[in-house]
PDB file of N, CA and C in Angstrom:
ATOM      1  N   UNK A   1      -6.127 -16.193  -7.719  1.00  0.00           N
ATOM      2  CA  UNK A   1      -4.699 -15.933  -7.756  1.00  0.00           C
ATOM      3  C   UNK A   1      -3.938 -17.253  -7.642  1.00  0.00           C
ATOM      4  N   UNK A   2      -3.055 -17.421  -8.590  1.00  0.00           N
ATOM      5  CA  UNK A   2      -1.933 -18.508  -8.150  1.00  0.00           C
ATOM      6  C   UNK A   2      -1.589 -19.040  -6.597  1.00  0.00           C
ATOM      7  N   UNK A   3      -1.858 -19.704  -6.447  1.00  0.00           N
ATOM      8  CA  UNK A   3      -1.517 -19.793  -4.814  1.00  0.00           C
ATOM      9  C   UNK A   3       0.520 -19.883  -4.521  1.00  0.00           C
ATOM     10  N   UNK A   4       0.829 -20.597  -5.739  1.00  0.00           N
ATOM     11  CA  UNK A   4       2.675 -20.773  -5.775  1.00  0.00           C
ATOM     12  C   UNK A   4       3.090 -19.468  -5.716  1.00  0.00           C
ATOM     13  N   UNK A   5       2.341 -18.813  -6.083  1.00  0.00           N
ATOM     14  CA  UNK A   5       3.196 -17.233  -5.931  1.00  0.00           C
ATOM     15  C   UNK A   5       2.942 -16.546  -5.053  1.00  0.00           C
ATOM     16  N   UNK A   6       1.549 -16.597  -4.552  1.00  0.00           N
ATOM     17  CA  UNK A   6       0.830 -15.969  -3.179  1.00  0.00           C
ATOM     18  C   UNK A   6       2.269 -16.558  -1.973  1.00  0.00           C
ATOM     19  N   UNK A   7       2.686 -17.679  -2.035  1.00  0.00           N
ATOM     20  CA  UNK A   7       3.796 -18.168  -0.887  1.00  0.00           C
ATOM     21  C   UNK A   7       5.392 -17.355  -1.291  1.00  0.00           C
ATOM     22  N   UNK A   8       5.319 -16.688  -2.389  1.00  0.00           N
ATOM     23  CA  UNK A   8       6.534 -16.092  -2.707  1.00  0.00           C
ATOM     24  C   UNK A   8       6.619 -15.480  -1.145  1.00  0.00           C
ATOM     25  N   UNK A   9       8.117 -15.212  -0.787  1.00  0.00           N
ATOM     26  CA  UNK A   9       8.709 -14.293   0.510  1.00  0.00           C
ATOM     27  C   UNK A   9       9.698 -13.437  -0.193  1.00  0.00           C
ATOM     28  N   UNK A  10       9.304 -12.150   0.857  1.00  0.00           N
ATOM     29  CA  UNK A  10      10.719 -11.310   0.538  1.00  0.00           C
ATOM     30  C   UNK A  10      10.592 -10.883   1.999  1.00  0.00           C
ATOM     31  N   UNK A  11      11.412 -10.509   2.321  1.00  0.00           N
ATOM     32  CA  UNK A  11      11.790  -9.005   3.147  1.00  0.00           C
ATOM     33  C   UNK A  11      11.025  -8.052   3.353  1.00  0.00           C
ATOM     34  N   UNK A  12      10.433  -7.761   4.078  1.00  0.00           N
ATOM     35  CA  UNK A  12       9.601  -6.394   4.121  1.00  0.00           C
ATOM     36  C   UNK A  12       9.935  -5.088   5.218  1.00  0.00           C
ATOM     37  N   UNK A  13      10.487  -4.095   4.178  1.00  0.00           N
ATOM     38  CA  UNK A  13      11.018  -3.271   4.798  1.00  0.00           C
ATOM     39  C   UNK A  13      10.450  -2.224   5.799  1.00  0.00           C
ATOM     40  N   UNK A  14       9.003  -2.490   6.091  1.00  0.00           N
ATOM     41  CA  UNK A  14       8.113  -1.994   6.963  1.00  0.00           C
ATOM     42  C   UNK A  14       8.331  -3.196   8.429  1.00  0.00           C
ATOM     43  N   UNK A  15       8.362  -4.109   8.020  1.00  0.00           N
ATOM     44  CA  UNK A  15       7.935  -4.938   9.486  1.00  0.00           C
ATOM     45  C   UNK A  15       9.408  -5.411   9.924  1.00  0.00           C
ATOM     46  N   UNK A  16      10.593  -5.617   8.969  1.00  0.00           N
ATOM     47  CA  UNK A  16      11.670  -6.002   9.359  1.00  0.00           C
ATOM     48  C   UNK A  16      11.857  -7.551   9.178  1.00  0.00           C
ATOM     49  N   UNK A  17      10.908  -8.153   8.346  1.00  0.00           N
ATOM     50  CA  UNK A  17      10.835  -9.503   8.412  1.00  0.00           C
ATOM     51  C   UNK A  17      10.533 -10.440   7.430  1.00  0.00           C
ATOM     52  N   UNK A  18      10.600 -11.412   6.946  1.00  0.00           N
ATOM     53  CA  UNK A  18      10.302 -11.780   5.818  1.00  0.00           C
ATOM     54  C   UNK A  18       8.233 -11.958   5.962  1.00  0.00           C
ATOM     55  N   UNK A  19       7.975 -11.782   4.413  1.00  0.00           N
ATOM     56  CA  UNK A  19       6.494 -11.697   4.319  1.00  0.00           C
ATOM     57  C   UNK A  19       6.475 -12.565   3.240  1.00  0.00           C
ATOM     58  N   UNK A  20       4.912 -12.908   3.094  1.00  0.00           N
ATOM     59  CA  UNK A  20       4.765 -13.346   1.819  1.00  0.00           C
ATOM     60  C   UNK A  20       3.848 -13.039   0.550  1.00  0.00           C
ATOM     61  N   UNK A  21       3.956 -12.573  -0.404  1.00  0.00           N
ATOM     62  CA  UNK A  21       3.125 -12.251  -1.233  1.00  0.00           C
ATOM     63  C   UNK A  21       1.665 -11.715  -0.645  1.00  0.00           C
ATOM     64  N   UNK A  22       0.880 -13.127  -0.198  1.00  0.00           N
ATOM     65  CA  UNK A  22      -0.219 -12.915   0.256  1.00  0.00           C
ATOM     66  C   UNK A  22      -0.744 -12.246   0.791  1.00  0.00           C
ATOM     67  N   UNK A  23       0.425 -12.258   2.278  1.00  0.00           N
ATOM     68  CA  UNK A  23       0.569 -11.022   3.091  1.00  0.00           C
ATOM     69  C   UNK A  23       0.234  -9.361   2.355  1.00  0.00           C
ATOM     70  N   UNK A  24       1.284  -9.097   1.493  1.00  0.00           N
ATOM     71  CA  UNK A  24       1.196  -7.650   1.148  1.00  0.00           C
ATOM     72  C   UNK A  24      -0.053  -7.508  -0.152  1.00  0.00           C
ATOM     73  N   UNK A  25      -0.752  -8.086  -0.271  1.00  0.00           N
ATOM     74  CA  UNK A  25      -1.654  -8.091  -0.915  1.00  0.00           C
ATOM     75  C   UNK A  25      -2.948  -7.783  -0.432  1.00  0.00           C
ATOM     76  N   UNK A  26      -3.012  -8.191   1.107  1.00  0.00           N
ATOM     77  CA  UNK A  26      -3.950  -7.827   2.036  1.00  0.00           C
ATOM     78  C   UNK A  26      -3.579  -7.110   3.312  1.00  0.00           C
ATOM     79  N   UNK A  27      -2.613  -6.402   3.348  1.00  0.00           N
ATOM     80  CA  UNK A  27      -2.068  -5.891   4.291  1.00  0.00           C
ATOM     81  C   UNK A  27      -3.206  -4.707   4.907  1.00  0.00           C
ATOM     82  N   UNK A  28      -3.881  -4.019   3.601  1.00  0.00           N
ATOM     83  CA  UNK A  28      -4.540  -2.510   4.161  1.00  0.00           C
ATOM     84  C   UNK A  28      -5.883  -3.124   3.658  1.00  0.00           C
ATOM     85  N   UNK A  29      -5.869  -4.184   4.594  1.00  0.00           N
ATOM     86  CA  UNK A  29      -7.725  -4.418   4.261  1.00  0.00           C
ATOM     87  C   UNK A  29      -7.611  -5.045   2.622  1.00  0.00           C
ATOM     88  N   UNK A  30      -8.662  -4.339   2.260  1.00  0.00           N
ATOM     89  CA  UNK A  30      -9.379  -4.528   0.959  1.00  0.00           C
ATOM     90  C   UNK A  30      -8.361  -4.580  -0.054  1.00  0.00           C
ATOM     91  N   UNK A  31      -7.477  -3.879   0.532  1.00  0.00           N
ATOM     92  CA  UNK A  31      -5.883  -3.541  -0.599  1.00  0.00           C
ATOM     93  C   UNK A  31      -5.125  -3.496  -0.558  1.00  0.00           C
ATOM     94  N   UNK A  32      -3.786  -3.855  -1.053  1.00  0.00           N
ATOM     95  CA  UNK A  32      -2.642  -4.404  -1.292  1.00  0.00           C
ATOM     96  C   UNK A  32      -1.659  -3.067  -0.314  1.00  0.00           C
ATOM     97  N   UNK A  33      -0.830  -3.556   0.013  1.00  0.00           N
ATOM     98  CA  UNK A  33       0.214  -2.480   0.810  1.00  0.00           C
ATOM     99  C   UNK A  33       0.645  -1.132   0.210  1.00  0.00           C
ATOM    100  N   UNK A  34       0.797  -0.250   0.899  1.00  0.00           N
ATOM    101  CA  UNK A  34       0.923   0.562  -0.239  1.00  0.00           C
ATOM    102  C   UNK A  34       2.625   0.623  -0.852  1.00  0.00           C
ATOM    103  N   UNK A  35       3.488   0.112  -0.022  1.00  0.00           N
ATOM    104  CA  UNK A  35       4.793  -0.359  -0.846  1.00  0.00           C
ATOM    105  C   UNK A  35       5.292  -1.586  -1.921  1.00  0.00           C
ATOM    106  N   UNK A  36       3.917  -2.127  -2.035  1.00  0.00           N
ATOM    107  CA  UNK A  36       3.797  -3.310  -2.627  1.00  0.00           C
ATOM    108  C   UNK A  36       4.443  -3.255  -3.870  1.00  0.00           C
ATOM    109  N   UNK A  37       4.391  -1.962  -5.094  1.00  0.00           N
ATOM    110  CA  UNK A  37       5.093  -2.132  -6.418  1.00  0.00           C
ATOM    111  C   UNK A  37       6.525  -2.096  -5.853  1.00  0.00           C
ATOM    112  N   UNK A  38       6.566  -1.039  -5.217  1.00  0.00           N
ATOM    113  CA  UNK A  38       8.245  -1.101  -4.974  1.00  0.00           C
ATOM    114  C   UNK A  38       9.286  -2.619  -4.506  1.00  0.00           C
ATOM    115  N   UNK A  39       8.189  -3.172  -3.761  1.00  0.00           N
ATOM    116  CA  UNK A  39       9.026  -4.335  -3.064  1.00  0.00           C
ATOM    117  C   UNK A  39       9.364  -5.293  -3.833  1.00  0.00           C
ATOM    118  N   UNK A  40       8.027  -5.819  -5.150  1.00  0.00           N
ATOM    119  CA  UNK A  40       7.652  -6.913  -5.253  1.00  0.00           C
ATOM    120  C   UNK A  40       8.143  -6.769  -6.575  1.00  0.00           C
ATOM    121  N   UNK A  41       8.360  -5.349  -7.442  1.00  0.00           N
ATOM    122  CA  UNK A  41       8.584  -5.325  -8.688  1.00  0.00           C
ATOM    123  C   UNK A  41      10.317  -5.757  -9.288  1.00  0.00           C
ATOM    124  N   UNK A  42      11.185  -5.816  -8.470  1.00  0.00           N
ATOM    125  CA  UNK A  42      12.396  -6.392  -8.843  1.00  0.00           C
ATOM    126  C   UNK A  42      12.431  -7.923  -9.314  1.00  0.00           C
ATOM    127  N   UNK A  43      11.503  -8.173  -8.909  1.00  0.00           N
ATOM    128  CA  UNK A  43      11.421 -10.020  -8.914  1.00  0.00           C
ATOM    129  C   UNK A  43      10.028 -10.296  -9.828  1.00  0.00           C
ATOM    130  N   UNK A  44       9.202  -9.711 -10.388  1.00  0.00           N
ATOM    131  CA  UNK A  44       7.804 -10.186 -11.419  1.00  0.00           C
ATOM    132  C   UNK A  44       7.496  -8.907 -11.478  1.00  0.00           C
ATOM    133  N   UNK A  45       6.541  -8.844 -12.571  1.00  0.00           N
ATOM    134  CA  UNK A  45       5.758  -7.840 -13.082  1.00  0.00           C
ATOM    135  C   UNK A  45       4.620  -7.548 -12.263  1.00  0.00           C
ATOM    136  N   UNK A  46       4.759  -7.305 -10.983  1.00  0.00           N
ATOM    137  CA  UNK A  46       3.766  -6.983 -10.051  1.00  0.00           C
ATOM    138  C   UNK A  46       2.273  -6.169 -10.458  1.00  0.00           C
ATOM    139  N   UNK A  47       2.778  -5.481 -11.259  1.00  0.00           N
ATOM    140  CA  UNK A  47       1.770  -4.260 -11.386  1.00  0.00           C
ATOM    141  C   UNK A  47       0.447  -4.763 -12.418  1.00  0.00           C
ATOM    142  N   UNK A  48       1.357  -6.013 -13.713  1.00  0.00           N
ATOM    143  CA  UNK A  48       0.240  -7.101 -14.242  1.00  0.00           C
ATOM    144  C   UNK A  48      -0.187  -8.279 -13.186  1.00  0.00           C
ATOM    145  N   UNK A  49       0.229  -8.592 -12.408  1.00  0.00           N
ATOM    146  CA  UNK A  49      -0.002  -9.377 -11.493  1.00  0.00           C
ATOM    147  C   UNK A  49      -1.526  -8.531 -10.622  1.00  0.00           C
ATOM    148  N   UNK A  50      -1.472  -7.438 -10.319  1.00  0.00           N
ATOM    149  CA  UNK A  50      -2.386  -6.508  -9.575  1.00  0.00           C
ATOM    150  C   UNK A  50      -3.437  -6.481 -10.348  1.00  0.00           C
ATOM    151  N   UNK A  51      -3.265  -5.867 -11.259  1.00  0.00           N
ATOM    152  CA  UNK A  51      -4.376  -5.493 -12.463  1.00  0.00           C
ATOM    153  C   UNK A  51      -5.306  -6.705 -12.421  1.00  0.00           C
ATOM    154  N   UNK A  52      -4.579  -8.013 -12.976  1.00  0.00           N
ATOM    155  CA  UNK A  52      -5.377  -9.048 -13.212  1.00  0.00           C
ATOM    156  C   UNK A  52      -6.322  -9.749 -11.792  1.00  0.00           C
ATOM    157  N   UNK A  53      -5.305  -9.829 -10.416  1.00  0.00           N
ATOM    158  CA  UNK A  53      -6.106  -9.888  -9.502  1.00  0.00           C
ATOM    159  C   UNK A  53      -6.976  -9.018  -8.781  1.00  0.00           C
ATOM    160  N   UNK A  54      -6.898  -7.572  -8.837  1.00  0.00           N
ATOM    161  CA  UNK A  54      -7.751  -6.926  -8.553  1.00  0.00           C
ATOM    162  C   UNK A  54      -9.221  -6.241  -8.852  1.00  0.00           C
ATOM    163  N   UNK A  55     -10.151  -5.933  -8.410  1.00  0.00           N
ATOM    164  CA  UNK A  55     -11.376  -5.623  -9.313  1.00  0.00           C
ATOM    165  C   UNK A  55     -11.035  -4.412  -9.561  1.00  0.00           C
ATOM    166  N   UNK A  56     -11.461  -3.777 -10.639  1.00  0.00           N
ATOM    167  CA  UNK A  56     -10.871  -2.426 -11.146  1.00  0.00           C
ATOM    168  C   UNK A  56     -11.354  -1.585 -10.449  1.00  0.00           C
ATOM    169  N   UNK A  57     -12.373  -1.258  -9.170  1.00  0.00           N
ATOM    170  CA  UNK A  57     -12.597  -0.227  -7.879  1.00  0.00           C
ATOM    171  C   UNK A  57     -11.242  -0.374  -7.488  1.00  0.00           C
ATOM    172  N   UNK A  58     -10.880  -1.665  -7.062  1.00  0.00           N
ATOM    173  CA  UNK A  58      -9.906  -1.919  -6.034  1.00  0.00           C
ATOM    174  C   UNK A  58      -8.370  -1.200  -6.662  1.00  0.00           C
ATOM    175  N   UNK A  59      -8.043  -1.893  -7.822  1.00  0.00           N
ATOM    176  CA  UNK A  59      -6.809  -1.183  -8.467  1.00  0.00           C
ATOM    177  C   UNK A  59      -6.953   0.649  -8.464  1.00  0.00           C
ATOM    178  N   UNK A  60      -8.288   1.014  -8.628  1.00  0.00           N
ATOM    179  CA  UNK A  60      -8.076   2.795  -8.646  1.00  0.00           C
ATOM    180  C   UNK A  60      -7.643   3.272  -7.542  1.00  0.00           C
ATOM    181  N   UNK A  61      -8.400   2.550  -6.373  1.00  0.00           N
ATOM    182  CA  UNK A  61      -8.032   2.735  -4.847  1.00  0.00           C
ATOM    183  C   UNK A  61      -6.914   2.684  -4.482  1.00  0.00           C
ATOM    184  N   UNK A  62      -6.070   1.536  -5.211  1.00  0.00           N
ATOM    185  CA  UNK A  62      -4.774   1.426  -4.956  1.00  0.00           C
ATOM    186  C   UNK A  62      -3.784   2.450  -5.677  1.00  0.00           C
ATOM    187  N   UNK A  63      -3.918   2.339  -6.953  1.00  0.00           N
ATOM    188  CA  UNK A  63      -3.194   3.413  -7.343  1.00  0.00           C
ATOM    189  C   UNK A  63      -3.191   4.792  -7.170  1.00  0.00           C
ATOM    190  N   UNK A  64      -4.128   5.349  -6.787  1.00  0.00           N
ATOM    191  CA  UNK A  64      -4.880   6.163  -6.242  1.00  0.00           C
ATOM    192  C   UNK A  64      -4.437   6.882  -4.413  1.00  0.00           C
ATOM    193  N   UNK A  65      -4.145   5.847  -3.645  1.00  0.00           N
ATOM    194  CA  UNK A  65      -3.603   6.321  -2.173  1.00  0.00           C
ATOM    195  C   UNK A  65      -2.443   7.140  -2.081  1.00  0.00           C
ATOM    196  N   UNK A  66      -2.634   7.786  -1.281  1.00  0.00           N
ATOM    197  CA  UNK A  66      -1.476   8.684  -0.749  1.00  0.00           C
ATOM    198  C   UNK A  66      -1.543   8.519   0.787  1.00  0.00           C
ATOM    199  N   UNK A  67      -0.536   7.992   0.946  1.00  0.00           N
ATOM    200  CA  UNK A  67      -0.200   7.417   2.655  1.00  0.00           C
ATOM    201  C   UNK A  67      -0.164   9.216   3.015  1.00  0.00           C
ATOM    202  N   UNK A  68      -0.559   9.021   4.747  1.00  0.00           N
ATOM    203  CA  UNK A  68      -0.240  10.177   5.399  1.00  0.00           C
ATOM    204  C   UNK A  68       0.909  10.587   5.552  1.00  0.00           C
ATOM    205  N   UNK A  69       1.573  11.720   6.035  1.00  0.00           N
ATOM    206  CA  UNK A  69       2.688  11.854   6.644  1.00  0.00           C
ATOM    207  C   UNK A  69       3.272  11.482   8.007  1.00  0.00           C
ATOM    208  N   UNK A  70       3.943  11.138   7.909  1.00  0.00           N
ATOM    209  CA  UNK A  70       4.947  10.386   9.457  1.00  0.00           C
ATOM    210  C   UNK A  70       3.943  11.347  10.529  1.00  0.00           C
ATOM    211  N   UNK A  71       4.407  12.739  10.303  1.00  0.00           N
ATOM    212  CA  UNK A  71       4.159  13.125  11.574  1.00  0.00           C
ATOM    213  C   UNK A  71       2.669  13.310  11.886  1.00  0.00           C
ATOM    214  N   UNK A  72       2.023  13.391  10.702  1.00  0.00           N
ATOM    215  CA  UNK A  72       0.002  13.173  10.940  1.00  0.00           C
ATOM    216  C   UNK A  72      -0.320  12.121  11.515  1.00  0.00           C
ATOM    217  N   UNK A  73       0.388  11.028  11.213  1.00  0.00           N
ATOM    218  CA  UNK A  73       0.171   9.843  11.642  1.00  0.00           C
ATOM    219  C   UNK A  73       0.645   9.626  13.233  1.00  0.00           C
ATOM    220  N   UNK A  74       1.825  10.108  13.365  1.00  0.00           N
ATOM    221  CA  UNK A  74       2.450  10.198  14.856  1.00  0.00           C
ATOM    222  C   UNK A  74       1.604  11.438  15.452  1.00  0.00           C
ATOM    223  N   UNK A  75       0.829  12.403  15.277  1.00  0.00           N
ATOM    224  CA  UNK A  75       0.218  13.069  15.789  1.00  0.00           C
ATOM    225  C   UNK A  75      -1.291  11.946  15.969  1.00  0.00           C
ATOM    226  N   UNK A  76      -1.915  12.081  15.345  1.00  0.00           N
ATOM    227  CA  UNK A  76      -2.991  10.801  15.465  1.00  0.00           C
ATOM    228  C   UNK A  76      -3.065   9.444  16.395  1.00  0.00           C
ATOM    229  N   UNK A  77      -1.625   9.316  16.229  1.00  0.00           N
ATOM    230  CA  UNK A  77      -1.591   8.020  17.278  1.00  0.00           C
ATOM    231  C   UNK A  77      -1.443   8.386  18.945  1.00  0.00           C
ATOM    232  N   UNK A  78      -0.906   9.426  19.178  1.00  0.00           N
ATOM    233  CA  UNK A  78      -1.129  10.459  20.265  1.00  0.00           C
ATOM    234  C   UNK A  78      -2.218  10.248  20.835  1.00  0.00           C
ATOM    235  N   UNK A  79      -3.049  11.409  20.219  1.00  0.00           N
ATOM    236  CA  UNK A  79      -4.430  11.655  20.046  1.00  0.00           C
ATOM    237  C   UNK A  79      -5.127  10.703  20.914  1.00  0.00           C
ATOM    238  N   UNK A  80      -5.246   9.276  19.752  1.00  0.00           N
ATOM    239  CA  UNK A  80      -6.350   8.539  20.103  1.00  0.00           C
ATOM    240  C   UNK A  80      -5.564   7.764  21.195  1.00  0.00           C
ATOM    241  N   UNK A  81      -4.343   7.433  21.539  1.00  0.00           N
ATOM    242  CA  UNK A  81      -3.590   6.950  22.994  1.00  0.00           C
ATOM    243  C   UNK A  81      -4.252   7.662  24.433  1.00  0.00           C
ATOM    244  N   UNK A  82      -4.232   9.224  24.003  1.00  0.00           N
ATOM    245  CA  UNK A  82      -4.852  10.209  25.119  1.00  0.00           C
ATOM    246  C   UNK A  82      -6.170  10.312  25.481  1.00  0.00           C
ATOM    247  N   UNK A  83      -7.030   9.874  24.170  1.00  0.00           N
ATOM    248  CA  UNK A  83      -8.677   9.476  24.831  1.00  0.00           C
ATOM    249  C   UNK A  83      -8.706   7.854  25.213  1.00  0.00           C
ATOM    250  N   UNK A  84      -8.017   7.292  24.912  1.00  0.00           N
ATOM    251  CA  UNK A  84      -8.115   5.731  25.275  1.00  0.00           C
ATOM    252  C   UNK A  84      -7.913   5.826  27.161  1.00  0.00           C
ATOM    253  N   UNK A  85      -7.252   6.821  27.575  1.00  0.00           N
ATOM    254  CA  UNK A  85      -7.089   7.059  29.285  1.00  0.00           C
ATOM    255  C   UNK A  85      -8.003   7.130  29.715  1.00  0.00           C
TER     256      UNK A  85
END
């Protein structure tokens, strides 16, 4: 990957803070954030940018996710808070 663009920053409307490319590219492990087209696509063609850096497992995976819901997730984090006691 380009490294000049890997330092691109924006805003990231998950953490409240500026990020950089790199960052949301590896955010979920193995794969790119899952808000990553939305953020990154006003400013480059993100989605050719993905394709070309990703191995094509990795791009299905990505295109492919469906984040949980707020409250599965806020139920879950419960959960494992209450066996961590």
């Amino acid at each position: 990957m380009a490294k000049k663009i890997l330092k691109n920053k924006i805003r990231c409307p998950r953490l409240g803070d500026e990020v950089t490319l790199e960052y949301c590219v590896r955010e979920a492990g193995d794969l790119p954030c899952s808000r990553m087209m939305q953020c990154w696509s006003p400013f480059f063609d993100i989605e050719t940018f993905l394709k070309k850096n990703l191995a094509p497992e990795q791009w299905a995976a990505f295109v492919s996710y469906q984040p949980k819901e707020k409250i599965t997730s806020l139920i879950e984090l419960i959960e494992a808070a209450k066996t961590k006691k």
